[in-house]
C-alpha atoms as a PDB file:
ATOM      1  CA  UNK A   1     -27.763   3.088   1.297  1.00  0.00           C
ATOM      2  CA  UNK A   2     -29.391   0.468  -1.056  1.00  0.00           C
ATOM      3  CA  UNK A   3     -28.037  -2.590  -2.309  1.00  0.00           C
ATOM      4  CA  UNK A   4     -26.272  -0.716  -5.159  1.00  0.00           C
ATOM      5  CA  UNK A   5     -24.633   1.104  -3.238  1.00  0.00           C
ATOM      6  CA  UNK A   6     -22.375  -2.038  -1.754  1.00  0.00           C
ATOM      7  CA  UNK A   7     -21.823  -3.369  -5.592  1.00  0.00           C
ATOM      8  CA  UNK A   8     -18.394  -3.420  -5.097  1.00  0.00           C
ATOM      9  CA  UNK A   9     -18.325  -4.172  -0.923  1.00  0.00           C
ATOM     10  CA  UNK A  10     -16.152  -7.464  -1.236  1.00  0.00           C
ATOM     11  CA  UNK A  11     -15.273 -10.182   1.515  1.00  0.00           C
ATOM     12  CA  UNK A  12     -11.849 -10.691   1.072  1.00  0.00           C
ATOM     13  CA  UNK A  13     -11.050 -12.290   4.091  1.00  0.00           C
ATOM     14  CA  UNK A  14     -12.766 -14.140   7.082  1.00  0.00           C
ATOM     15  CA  UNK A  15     -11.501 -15.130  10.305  1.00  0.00           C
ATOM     16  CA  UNK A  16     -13.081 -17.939  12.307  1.00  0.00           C
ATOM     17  CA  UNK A  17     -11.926 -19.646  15.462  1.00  0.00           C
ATOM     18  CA  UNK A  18     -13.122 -21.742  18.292  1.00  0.00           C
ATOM     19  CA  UNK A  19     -12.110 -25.820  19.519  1.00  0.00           C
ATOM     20  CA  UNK A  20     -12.627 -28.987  17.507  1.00  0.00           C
ATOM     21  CA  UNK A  21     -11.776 -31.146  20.711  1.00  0.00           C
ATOM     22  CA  UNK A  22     -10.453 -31.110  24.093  1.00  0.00           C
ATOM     23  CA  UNK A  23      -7.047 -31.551  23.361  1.00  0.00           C
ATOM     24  CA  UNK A  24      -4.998 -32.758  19.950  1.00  0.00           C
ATOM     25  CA  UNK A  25      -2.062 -34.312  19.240  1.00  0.00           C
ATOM     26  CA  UNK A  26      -0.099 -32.086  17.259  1.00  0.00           C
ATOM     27  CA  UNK A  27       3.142 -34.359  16.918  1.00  0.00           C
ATOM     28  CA  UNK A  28       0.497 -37.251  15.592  1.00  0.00           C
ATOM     29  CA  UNK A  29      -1.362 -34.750  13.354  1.00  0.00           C
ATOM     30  CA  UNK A  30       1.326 -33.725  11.505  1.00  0.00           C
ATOM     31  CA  UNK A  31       2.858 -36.897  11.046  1.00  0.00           C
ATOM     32  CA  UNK A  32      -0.381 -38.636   9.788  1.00  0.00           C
ATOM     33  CA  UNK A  33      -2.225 -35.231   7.541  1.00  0.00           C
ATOM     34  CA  UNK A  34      -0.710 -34.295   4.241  1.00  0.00           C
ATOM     35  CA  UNK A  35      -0.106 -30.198   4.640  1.00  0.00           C
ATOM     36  CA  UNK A  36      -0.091 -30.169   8.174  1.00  0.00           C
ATOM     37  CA  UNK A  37       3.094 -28.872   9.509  1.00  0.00           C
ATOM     38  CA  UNK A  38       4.558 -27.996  13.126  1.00  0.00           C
ATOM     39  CA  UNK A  39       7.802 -26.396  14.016  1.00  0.00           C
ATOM     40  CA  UNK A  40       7.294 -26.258  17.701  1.00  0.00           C
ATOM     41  CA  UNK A  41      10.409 -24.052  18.486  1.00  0.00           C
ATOM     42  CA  UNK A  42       9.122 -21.880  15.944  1.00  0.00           C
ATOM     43  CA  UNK A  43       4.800 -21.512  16.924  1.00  0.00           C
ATOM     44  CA  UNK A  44       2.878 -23.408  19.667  1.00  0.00           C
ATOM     45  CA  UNK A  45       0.439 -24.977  16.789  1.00  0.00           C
ATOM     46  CA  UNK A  46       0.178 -26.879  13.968  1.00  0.00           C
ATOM     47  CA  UNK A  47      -0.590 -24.970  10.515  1.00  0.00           C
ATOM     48  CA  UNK A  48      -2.906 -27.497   8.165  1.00  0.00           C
ATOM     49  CA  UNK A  49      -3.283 -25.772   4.541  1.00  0.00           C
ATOM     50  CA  UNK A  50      -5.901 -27.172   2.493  1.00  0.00           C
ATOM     51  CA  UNK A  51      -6.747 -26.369  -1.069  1.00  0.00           C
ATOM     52  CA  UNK A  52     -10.458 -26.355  -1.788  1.00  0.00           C
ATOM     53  CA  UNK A  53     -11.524 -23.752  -0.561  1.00  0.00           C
ATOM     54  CA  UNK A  54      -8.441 -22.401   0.088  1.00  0.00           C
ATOM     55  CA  UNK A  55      -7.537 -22.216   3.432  1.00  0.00           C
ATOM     56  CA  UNK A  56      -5.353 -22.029   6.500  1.00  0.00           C
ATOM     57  CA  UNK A  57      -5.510 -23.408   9.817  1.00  0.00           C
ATOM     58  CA  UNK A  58      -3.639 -22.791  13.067  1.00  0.00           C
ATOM     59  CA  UNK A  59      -4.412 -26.093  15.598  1.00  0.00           C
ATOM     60  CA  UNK A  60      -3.512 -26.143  18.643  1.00  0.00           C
ATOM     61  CA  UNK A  61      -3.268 -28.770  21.458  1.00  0.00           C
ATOM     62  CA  UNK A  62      -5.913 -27.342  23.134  1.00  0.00           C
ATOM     63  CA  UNK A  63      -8.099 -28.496  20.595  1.00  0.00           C
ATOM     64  CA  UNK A  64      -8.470 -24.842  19.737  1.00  0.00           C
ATOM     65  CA  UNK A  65      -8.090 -23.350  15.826  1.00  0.00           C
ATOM     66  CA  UNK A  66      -7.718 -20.654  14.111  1.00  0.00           C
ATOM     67  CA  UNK A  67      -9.286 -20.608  10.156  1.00  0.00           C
ATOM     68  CA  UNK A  68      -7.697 -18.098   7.841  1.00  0.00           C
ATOM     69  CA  UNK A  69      -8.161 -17.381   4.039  1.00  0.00           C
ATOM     70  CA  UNK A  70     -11.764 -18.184   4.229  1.00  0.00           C
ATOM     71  CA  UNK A  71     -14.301 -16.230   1.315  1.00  0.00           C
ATOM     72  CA  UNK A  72     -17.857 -16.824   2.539  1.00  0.00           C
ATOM     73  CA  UNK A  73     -19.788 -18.887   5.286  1.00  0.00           C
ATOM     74  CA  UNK A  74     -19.815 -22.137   2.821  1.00  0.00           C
ATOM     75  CA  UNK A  75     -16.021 -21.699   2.339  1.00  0.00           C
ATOM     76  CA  UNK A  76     -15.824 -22.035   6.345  1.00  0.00           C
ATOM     77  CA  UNK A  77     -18.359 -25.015   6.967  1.00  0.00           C
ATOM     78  CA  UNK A  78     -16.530 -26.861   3.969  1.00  0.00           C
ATOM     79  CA  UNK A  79     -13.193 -26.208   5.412  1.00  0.00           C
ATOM     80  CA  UNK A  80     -14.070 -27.147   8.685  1.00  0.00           C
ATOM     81  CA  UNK A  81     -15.835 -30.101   7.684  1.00  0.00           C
ATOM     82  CA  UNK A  82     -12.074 -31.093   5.583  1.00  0.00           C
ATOM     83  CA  UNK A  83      -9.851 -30.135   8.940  1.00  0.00           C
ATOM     84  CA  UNK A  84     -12.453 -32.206  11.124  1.00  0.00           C
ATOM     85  CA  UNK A  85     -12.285 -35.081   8.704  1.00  0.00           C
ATOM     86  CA  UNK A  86      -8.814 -35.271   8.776  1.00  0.00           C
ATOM     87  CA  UNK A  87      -8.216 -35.233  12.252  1.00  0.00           C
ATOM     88  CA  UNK A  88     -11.044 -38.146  13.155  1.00  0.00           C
ATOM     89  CA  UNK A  89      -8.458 -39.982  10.292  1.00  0.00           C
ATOM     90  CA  UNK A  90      -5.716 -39.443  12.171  1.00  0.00           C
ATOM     91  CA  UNK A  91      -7.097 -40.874  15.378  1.00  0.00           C
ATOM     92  CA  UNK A  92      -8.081 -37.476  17.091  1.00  0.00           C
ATOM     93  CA  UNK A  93     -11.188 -37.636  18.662  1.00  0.00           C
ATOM     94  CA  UNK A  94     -13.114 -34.284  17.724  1.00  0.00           C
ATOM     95  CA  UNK A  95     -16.171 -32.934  18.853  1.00  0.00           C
ATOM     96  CA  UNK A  96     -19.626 -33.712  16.777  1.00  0.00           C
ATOM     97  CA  UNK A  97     -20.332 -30.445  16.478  1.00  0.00           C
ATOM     98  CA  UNK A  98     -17.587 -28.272  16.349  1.00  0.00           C
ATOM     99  CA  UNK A  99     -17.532 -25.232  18.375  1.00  0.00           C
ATOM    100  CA  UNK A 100     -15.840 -22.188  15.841  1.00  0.00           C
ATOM    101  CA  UNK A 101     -17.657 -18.442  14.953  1.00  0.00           C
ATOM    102  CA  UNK A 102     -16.524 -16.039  12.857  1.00  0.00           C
ATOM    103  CA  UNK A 103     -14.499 -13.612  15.037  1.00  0.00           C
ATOM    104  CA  UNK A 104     -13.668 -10.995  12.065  1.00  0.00           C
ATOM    105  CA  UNK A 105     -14.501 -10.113   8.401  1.00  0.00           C
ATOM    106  CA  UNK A 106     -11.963  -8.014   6.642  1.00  0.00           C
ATOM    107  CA  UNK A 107     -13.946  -6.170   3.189  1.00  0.00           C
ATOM    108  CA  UNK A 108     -12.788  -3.939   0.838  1.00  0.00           C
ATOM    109  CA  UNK A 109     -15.113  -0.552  -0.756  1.00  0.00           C
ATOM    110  CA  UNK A 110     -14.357   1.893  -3.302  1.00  0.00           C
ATOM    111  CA  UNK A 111     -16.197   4.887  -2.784  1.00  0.00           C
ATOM    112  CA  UNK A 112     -15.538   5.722  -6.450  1.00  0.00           C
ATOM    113  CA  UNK A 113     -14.313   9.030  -5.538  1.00  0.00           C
ATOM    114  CA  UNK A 114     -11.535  10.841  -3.907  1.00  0.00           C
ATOM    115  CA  UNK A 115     -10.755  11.295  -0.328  1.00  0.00           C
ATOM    116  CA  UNK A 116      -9.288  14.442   0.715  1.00  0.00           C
ATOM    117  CA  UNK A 117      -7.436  12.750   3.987  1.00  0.00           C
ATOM    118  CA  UNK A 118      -6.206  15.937   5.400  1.00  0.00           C
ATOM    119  CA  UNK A 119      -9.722  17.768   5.734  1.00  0.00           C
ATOM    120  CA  UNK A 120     -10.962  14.576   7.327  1.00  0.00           C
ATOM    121  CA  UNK A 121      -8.155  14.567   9.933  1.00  0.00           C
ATOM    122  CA  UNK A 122      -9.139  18.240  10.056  1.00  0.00           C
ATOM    123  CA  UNK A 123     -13.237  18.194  10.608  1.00  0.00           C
ATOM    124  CA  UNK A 124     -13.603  14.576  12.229  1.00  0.00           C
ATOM    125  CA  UNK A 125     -13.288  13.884  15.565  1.00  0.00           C
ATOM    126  CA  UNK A 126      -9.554  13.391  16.128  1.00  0.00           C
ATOM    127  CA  UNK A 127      -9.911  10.761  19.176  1.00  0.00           C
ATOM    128  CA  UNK A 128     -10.986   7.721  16.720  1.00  0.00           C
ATOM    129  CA  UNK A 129      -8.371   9.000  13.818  1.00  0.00           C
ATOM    130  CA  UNK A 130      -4.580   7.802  13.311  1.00  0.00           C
ATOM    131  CA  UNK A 131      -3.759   9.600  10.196  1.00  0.00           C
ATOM    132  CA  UNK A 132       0.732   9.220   9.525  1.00  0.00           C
ATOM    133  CA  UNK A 133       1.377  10.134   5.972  1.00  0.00           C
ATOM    134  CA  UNK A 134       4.708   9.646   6.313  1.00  0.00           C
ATOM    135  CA  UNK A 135       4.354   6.170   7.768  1.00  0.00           C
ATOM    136  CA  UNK A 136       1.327   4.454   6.034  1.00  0.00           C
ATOM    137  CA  UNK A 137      -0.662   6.096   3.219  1.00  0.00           C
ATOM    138  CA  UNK A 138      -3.778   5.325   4.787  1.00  0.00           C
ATOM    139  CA  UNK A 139      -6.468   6.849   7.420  1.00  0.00           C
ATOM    140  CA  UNK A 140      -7.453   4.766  10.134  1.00  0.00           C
ATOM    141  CA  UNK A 141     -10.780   5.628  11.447  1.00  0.00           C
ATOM    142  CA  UNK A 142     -11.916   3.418  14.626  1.00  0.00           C
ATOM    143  CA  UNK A 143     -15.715   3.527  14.735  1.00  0.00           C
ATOM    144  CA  UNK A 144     -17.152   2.544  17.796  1.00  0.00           C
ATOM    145  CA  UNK A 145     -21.043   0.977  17.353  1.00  0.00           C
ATOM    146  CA  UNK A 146     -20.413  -1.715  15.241  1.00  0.00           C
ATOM    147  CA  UNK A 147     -16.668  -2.021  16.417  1.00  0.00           C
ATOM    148  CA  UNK A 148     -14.809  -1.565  12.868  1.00  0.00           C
ATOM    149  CA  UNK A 149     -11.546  -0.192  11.909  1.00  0.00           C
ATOM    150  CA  UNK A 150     -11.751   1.508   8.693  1.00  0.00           C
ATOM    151  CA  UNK A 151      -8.894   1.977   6.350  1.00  0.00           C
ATOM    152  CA  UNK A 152      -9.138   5.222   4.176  1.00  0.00           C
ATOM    153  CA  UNK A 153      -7.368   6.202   1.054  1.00  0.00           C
ATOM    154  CA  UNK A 154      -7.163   8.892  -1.001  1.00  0.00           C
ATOM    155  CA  UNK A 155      -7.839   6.709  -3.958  1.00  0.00           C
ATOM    156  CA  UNK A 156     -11.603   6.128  -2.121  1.00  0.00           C
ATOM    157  CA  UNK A 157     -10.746   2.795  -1.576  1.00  0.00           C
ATOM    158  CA  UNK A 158     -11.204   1.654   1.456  1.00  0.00           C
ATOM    159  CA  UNK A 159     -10.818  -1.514   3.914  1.00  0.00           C
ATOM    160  CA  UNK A 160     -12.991  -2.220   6.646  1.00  0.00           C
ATOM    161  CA  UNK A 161     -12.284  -4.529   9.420  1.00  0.00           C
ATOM    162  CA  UNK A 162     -13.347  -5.918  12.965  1.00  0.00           C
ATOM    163  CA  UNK A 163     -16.923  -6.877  11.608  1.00  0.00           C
ATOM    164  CA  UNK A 164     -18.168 -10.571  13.162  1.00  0.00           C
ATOM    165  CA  UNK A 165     -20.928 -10.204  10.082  1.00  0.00           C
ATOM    166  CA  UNK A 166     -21.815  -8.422   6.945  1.00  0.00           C
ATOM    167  CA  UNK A 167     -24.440  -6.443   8.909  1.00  0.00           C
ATOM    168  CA  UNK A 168     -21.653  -4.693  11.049  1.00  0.00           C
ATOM    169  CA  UNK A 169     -19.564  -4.568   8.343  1.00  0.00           C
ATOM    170  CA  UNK A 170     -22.596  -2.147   6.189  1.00  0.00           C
ATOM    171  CA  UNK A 171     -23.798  -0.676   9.453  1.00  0.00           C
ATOM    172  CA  UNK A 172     -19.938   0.460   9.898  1.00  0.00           C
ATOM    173  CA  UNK A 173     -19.739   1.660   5.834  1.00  0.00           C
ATOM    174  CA  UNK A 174     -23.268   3.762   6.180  1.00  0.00           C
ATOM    175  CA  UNK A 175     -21.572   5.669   9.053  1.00  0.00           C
ATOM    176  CA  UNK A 176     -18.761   6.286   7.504  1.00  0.00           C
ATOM    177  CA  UNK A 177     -20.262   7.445   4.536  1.00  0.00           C
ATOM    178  CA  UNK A 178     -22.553   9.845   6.586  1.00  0.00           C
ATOM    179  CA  UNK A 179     -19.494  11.065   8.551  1.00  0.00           C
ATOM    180  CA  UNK A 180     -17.000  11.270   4.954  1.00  0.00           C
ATOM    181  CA  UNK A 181     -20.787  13.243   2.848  1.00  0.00           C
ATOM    182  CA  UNK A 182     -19.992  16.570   4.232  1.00  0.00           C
ATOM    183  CA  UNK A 183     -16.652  16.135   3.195  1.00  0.00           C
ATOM    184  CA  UNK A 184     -15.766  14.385   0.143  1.00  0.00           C
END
């Protein structure tokens, strides 16, 4: 597949997590940082919005996160730069570097042609399919080297999921697109 071919492969949402620190004070966080909100009775973290780039973060007192929302790599080291930032201002001591990966890539595809769902439920290998019509109007194919859960639909859109990069993300497309060519 050439680089045509992924023309309209788009990120539309990464997940990063790792820590910040070895422990944060969640009541003091979101006391002192504007957007930063805990409901304790309700989730175990903080959730710290911030608006440019657009993105969400679950903190925990564990000095974990969780980063949400983000578009591309300089989204995530902006962001995290922002949600570091605010925590050394609010008298959390942080780590220099912190320590947060990319743990999942969500993308969508449109094949630009139909998907006949029911003849792919029929000729692929039924262990890695969940196909429910009557519950969700989608295919899920689970594809096992890269690890990625594709969406189908009949539309030949499709969403593809589970990817820690773009190269398991294409890797994960060009099999499914060798698996779907008999077929489609």
């Amino acid at each position: 597949m050439d680089d045509k071919r992924y023309e309209s492969l788009k990120i539309e949402n990464i997940v990063a997590s790792g820590a910040i620190a070895d422990s944060i004070d969640l009541a003091k966080v979101s006391e002192k940082i504007k957007n930063c909100e805990l409901n304790a009775k309700r989730f175990p973290g903080a959730v710290y919005r911030i608006e440019n780039p657009k993105i969400a973060s679950l903190i925990f007192s564990s000095g974990k996160v969780v980063l949400t929302g983000i578009r591309n790599k300089q989204d995530l080291h902006d962001g995290l730069d922002i949600i570091v930032r605010s925590l050394r201002d609010a008298g959390i001591e942080t780590y220099d570097e912190p320590r947060v990966a990319i743990t999942n890539i969500v993308c969508s595809y449109d094949m630009g042609k139909y998907i006949n769902l029911n003849k792919v439920v029929i000729t692929l290998n039924l262990e890695n399919i969940e196909y429910e019509p009557e519950q969700f109007p989608g295919l899920v194919y689970r594809i096992e080297n890269p690890k990625i859960v594709a969406l189908l639909f009949s539309s030949g859109k499709i969403i593809l999921t589970g990817g820690k990069n773009m190269e398991d993300i294409k890797q994960g497309l060009n099999f499914l697109e060798h698996r779907l060519a008999s077929i489609i």
